[in-house]
Structure formats: structure tokens, C-alpha cells
Protein backbone atom coordinates (compact mmCIF):
# COMPACT_ATOMS: atom_id res chain seq x y z
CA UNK A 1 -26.31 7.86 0.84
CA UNK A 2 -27.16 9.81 -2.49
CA UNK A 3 -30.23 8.70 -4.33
CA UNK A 4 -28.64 8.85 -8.04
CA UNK A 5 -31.81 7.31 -9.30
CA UNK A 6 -33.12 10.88 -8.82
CA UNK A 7 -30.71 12.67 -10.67
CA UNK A 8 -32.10 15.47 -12.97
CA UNK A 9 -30.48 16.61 -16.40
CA UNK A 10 -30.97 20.49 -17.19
CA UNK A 11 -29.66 22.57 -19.91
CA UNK A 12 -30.60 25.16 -22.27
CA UNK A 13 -32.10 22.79 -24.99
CA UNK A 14 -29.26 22.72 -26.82
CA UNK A 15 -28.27 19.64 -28.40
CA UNK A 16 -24.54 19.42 -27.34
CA UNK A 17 -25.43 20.58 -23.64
CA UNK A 18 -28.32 17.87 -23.62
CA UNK A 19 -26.14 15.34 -25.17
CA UNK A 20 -23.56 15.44 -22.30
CA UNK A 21 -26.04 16.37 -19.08
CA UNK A 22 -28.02 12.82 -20.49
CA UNK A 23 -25.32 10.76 -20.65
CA UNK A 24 -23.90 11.77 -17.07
CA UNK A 25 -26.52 11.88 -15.17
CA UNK A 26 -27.56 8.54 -16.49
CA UNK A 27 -24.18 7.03 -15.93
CA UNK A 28 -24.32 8.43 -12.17
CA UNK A 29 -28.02 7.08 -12.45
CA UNK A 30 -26.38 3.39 -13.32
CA UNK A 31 -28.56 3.67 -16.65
CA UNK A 32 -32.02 4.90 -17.95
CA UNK A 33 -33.38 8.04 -19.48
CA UNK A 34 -32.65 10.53 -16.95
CA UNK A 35 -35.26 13.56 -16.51
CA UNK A 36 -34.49 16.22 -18.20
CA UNK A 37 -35.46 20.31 -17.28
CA UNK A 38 -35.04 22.58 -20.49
CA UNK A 39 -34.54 26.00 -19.14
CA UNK A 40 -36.43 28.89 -20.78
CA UNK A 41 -34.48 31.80 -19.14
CA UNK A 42 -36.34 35.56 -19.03
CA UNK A 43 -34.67 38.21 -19.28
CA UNK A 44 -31.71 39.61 -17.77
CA UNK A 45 -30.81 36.16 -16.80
CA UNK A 46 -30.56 35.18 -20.24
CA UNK A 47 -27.41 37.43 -20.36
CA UNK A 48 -26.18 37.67 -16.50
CA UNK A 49 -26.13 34.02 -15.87
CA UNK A 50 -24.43 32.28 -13.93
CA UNK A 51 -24.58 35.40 -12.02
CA UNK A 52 -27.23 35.57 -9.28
CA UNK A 53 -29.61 38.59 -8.72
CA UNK A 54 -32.24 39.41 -6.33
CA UNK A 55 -35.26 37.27 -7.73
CA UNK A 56 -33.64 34.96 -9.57
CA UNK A 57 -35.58 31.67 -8.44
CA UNK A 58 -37.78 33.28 -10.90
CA UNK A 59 -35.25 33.15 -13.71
CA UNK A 60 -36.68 30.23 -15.94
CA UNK A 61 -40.77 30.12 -15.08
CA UNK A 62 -42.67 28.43 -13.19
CA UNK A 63 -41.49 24.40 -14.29
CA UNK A 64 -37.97 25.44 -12.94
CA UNK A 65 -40.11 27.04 -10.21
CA UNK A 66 -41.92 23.69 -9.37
CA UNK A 67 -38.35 21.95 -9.71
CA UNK A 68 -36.51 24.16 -6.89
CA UNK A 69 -39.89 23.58 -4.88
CA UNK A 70 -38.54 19.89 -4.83
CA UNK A 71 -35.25 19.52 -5.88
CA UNK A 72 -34.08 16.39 -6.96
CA UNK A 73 -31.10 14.58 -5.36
CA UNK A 74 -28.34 15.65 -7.82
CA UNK A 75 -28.62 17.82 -10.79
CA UNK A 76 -26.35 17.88 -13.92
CA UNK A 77 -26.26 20.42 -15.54
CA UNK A 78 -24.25 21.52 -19.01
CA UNK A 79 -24.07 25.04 -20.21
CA UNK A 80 -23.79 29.05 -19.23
CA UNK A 81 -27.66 28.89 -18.12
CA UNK A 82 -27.70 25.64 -16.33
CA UNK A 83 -25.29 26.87 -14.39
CA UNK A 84 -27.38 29.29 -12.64
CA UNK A 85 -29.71 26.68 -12.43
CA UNK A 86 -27.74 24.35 -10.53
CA UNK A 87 -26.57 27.24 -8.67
CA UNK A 88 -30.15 27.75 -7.18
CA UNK A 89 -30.55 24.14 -6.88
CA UNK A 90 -27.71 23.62 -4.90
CA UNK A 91 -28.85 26.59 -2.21
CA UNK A 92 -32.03 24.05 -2.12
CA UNK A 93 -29.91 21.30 -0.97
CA UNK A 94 -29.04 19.28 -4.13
CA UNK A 95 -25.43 18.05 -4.93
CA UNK A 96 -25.06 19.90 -8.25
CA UNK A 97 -22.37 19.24 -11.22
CA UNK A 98 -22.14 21.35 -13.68
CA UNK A 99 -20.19 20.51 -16.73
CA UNK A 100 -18.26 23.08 -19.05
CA UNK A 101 -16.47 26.04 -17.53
CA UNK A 102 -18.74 28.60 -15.93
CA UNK A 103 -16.82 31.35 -16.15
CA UNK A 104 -16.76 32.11 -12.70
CA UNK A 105 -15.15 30.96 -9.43
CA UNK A 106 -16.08 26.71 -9.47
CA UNK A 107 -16.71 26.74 -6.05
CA UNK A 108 -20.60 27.59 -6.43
CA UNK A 109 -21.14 23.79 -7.65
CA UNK A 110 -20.18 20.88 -5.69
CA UNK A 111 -17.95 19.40 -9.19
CA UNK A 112 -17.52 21.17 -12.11
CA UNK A 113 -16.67 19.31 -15.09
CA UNK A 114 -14.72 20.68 -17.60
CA UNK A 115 -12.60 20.04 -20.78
CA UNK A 116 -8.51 20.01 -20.55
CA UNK A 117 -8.51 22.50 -23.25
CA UNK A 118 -10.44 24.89 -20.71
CA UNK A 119 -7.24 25.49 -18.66
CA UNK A 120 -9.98 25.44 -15.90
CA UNK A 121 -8.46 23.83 -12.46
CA UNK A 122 -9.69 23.75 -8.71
CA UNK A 123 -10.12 21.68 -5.75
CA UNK A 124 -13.68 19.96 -6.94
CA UNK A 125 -13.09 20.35 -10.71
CA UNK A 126 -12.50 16.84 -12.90
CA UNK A 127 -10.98 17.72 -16.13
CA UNK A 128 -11.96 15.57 -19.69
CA UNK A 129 -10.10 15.17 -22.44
CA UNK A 130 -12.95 15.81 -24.58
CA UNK A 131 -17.08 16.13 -24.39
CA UNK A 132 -18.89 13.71 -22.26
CA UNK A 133 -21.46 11.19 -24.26
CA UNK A 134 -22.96 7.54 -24.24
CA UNK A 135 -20.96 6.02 -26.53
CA UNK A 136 -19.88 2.71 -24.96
CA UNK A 137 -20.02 -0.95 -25.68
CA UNK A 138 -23.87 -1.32 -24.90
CA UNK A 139 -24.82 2.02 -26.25
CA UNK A 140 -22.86 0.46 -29.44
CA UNK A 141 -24.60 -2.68 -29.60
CA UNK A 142 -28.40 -1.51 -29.31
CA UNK A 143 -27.52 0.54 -32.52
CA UNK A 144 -25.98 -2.02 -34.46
CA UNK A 145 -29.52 -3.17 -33.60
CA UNK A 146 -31.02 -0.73 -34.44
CA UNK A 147 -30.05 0.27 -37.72
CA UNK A 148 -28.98 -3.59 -38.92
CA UNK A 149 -29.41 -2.76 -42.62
CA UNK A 150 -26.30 -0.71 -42.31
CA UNK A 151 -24.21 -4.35 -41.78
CA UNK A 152 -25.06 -5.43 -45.08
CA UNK A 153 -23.22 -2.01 -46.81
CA UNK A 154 -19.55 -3.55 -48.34
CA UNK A 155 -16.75 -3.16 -45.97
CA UNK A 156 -14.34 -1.49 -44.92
CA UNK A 157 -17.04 1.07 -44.41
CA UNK A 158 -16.10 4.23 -44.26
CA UNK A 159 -18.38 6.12 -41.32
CA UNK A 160 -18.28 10.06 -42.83
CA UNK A 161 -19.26 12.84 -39.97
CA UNK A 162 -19.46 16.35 -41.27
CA UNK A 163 -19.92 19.49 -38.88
CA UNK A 164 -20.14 23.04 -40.27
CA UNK A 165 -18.92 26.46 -39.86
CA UNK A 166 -18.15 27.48 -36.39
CA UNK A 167 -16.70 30.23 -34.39
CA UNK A 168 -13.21 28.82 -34.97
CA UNK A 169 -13.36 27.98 -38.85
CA UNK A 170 -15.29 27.71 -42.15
CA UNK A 171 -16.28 24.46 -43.83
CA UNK A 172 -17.83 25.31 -46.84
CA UNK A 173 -18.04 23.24 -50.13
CA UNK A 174 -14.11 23.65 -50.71
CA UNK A 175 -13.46 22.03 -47.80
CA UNK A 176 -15.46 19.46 -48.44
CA UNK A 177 -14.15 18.82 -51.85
CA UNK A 178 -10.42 18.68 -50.49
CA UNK A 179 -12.27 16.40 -47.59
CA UNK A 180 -13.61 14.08 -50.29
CA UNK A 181 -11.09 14.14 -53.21
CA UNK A 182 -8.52 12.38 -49.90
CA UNK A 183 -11.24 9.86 -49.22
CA UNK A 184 -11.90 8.74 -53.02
CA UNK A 185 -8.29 7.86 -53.35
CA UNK A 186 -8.51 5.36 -49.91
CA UNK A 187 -11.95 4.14 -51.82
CA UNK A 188 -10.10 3.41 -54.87
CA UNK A 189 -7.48 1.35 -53.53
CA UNK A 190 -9.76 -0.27 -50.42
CA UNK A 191 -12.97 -0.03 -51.68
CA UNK A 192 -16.16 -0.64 -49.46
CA UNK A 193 -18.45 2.01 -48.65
CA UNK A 194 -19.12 5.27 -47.49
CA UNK A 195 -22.18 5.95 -44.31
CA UNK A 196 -22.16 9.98 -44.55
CA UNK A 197 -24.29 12.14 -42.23
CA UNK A 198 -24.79 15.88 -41.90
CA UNK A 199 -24.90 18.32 -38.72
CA UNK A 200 -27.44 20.90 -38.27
CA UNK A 201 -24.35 23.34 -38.54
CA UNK A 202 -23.68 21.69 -41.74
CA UNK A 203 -23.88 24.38 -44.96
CA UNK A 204 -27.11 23.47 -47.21
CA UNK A 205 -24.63 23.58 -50.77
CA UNK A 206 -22.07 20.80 -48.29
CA UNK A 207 -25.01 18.97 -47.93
CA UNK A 208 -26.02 19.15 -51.74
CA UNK A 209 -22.60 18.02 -52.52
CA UNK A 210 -22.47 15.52 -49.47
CA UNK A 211 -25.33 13.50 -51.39
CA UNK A 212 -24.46 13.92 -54.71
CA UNK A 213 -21.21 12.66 -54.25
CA UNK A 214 -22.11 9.57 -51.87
CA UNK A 215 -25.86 9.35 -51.62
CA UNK A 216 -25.94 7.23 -54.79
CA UNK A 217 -25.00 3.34 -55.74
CA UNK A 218 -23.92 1.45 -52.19
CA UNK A 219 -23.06 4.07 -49.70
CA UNK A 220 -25.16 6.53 -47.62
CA UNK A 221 -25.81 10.08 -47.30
CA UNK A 222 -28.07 11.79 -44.61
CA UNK A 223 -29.07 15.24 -45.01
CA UNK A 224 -31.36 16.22 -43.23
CA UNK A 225 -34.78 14.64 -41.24
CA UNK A 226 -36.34 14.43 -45.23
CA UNK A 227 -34.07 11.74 -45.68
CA UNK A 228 -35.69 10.06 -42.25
CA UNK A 229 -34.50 8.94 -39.51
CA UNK A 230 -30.86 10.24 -38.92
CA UNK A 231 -28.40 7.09 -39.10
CA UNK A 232 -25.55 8.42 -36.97
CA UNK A 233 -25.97 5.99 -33.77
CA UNK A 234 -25.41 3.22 -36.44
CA UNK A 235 -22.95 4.96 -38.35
CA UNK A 236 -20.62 4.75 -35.23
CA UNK A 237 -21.85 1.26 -34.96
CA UNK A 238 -21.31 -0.37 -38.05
CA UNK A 239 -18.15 1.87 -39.06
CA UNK A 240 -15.03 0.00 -39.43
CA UNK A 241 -12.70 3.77 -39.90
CA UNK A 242 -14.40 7.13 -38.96
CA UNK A 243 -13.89 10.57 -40.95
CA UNK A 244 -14.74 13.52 -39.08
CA UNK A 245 -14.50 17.71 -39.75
CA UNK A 246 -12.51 19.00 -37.46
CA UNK A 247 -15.28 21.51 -36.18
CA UNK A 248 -17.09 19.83 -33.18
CA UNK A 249 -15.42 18.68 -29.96
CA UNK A 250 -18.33 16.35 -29.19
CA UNK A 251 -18.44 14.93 -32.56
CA UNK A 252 -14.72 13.49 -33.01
CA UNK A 253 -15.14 12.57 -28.63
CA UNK A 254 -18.02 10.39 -30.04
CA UNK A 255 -16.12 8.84 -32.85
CA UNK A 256 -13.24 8.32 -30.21
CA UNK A 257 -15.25 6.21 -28.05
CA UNK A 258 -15.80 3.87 -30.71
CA UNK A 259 -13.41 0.81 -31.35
CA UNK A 260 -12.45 2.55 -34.92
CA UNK A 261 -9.52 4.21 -36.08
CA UNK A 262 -10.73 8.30 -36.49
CA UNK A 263 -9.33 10.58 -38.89
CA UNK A 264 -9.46 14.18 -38.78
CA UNK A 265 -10.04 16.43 -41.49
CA UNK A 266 -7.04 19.17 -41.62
CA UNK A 267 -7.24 19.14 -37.59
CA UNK A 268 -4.54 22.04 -37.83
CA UNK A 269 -7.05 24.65 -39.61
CA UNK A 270 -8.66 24.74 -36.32
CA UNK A 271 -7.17 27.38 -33.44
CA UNK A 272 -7.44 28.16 -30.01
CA UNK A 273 -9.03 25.72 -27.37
CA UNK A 274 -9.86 22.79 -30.45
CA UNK A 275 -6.61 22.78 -31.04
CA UNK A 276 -5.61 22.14 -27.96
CA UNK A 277 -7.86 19.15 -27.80
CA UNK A 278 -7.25 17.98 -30.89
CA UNK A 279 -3.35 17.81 -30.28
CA UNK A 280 -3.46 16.17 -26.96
CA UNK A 281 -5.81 13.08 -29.45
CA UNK A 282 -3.14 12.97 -31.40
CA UNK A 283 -0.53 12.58 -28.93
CA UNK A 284 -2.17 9.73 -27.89
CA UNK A 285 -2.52 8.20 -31.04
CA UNK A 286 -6.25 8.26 -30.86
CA UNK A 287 -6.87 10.26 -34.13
CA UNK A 288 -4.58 10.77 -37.12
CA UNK A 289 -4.67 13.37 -39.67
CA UNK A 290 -7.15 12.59 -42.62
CA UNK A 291 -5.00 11.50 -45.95
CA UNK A 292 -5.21 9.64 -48.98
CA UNK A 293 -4.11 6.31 -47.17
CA UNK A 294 -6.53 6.21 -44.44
CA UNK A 295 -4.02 3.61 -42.85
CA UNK A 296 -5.36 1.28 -40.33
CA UNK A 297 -4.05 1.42 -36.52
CA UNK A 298 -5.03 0.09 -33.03
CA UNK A 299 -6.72 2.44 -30.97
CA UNK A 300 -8.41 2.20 -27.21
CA UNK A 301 -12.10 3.60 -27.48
CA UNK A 302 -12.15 7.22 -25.14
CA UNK A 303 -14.47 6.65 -22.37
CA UNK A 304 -14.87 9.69 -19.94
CA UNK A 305 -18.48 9.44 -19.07
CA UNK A 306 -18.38 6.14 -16.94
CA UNK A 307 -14.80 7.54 -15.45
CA UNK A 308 -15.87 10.71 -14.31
CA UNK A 309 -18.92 9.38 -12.80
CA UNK A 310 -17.06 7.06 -11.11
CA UNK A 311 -15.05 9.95 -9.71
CA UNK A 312 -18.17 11.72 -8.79
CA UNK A 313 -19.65 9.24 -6.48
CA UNK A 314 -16.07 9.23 -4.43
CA UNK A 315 -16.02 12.98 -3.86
CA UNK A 316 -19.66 13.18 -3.10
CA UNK A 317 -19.71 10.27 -1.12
């Protein structure tokens, strides 16, 4: 039997990668804060990984040290360096899962988890339709909790998720004009309320015009942590319709795993691999494209976290 209650998260620090190692190895884990290992990777791992050289149980100091001294039961890892991580882990005896394509031949990790858009396929690799997360109906209800001011905000209200540039496309302050000129007109006719929130990757003038647009009368608008805490776990919450840029795969796979309708900003700006996931959510009918209407429609919440661990524990086992 596999002790899952010792399951170990490990990534490069990086808040996507952290995002998705957390909320997998807790869902293997049946719940909790898993422990997580931040990798601090020295040189010429830092480039060469997943690769394996002579000394590298010495890639990432001496807490990564201590951890192959006494591996945990399974590790999860997410990103280019956790996967020589889990690698080294795995020669320890851990089971080891590593999620996003490594870039080399799967086989080195018991599962590899990767997204459809990846193209990535092998005997032990699951595919997702889009980034794993926590969102489900618990997760959901302890942030309605926690951020319970946000039910008093007039509905419908309008949850507002802005990314940034990225290595696919710009979003500077045009885009979010063209964004938020399609939005006023649904506010016109609907009314309610708008619960905006920023992304580290988000431009400082989008911000600027992010509050002075909704930051005022009955709506919301986080910039940054100098407007406190940041709202987003209640924005999902509380939202009853979800706006999203079309920059972030794990953004708009949060929004999906909500019980609210998601509309995407000008999803076909974006090329290549986001595309690809972005088209396969609207096959489904999971996410329209962003217009003036912002028309209501049933939608069944994405949930790939709790299936793929699921589908963990029958391989492994």
C-alpha cells in the first residue's frame, strides 16, 4: 500500500507550478496542505535539467539533499526543474509524478501528467484538458466564507480575471479597453457588478486603467497586495459569469471549474498550444467568446484534479 499522506509537492517556486503540484498531491493526499520542497537549482542544472549528470544529487543544496536522504512516499512534482528532482527521487525509491511535459522520454517518472495541447502521449502519461488546481465544491465554499462581504456586491456579478503579456500575445491597455468597452454594454443592459483582479503578469498602465474604470462606486478592483488581501478565491466564489484574458491556461482552467458561465476575451488572438486548449473549451461548450451580450448558458464545472488522482492511485496501485 502507498502512504499518500506522505506525499511531497516540489517545484521551482513558481506560482503556476506550485499551484498545480499543491492541489495534486493533496487530492492524492485525500486533503490537507501538502509539504512543499522549493528547489533552488545551482548551476548547470539550472539549464540541463531534467537531464542527469554526474553529481547531480547535489543539484538543489543541501534541503533537497536532506529530502533524497529520506524520500517521501510519492512526490509531485510540476515544472522543467522538478523534473530532475523527481527524477532523483524516484532512483531513491519514491513513486514520482511529474506534471507538464518534460521534454524528454516520460518513462523516467512513474506518470507524467500533461496537458492535451502538449501532443505528449505514452504508456504512463494521463493527459488534461487544462492545468490542474483546487477549485471544487469545498474549495468553493470555504471562500465564499472567506471573503462574505463579496455576497452583498449587486448581482449578476460579473467576476473580471486579467492576465498579462505572455510569450504567445500582448495585453496591453488597448486590449483592455476593447475587453471593457464589450463588458459595459452587458452592464448596461444587466446591470450588477463588476469583482476585477490583476495578475502579477498584468501591465502596471492595465492595472491603472483596471481601477479607474471599476475600482470605484459598487464593484471591485484588485491591483496589487497595496490594495490587501487579493480577492480572487472569492471572486470565483461569489461570481455568477466569469471574464477572463485569454493569456493563462491555469487561469480560465480555474474559472472552468467553477459552476459559472466563462467568457474569453478574443480567445483567437492567442496561437500555438493555447489555442489548442482553448478550442477544445469551446467545443465543449465550456467557454464562449467574450461579447457585448454576455449570454447566460449551462455549463458542467471542469474538474481534472480529483480525476486524475483517481487515475493515479489505479496505476500505482
Amino acid at each position: 500500500m502507498i502512504d499518500y499522506a506522505h506525499s511531497c509537492a516540489i517545484s521551482d517556486g513558481r506560482a503556476g507550478n506550485v499551484r498545480q503540484a499543491d492541489a495534486l498531491a493533496a487530492a492524492l493526499a485525500g486533503g490537507g496542505e501538502p509539504v512543499h520542497a522549493t528547489l533552488a537549482p545551482r548551476a548547470p542544472w539550472r539549464w540541463l535539467a531534467p537531464r542527469r549528470l554526474p553529481g547531480s544529487g547535489g543539484a538543489f543544496g543541501d534541503g533537497f539533499a536532506r529530502l533524497l536522504a529520506a524520500p517521501p512516499a510519492v512526490a509531485v512534482g510540476c515544472g522543467r526543474q522538478a523534473a530532475l528532482a523527481t527524477r532523483l527521487l524516484r532512483a531513491r525509491g519514491a513513486k514520482v509524478v511529474q506534471i507538464l511535459d518534460p521534454r524528454i522520454d516520460p518513462a523516467h517518472w512513474d506518470i507524467v501528467i500533461a496537458p492535451e495541447h502538449d501532443g505528449l502521449s505514452g504508456a504512463n502519461v494521463i493527459t488534461t484538458l487544462g492545468g490542474l488546481n483546487p477549485v471544487d465544491d469545498a474549495w468553493l465554499a470555504r471562500a465564499r466564507a472567506q471573503f462574505a462581504a463579496l455576497e452583498t456586491l449587486p448581482r449578476p456579478r460579473t467576476a473580471l480575471l486579467l492576465g498579462g503579456d505572455s510569450a504567445h500575445a500582448r495585453f496591453d491597455p488597448a486590449a483592455f479597453e476593447a475587453l471593457a468597452t464589450r463588458l459595459d454594454a452587458a452592464l448596461a443592459r444587466d446591470g450588477g457588478s463588476v469583482l476585477a483582479t490583476a495578475s502579477r503578469r498584468t501591465p502596471p498602465q492595465v492595472r491603472a486603467a483596471l481601477h479607474a474604470r471599476y475600482g470605484r462606486g459598487g464593484g471591485l478592483a484588485w491591483r496589487d497586495e497595496s490594495d490587501g488581501p487579493n480577492p480572487y478565491p472569492g471572486l470565483l466564489a461569489w461570481a455568477d459569469r466569469i471574464v477572463c484574458s485569454a493569456d493563462s491556461v491555469n487561469m480560465v482552467s480555474e474559472a472552468c471549474a467553477t459552476h459559472a458561465p466563462v467568457y474569453v476575451f478574443e480567445p483567437g488572438r492567442m496561437p500555438g498550444r493555447p489555442r489548442r486548449f482553448l478550442d477544445a473549451l469551446l467545443a465543449r461548450g465550456r467557454i464562449r467568446a467574450l461579447d457585448r451580450t454576455l449570454a447566460a448558458f449551462e455549463v458542467e464545472p471542469l474538474r481534472e484534479t480529483a480525476r486524475v488522482a483517481g487515475e493515479i492511485r489505479q496505476r500505482l496501485a
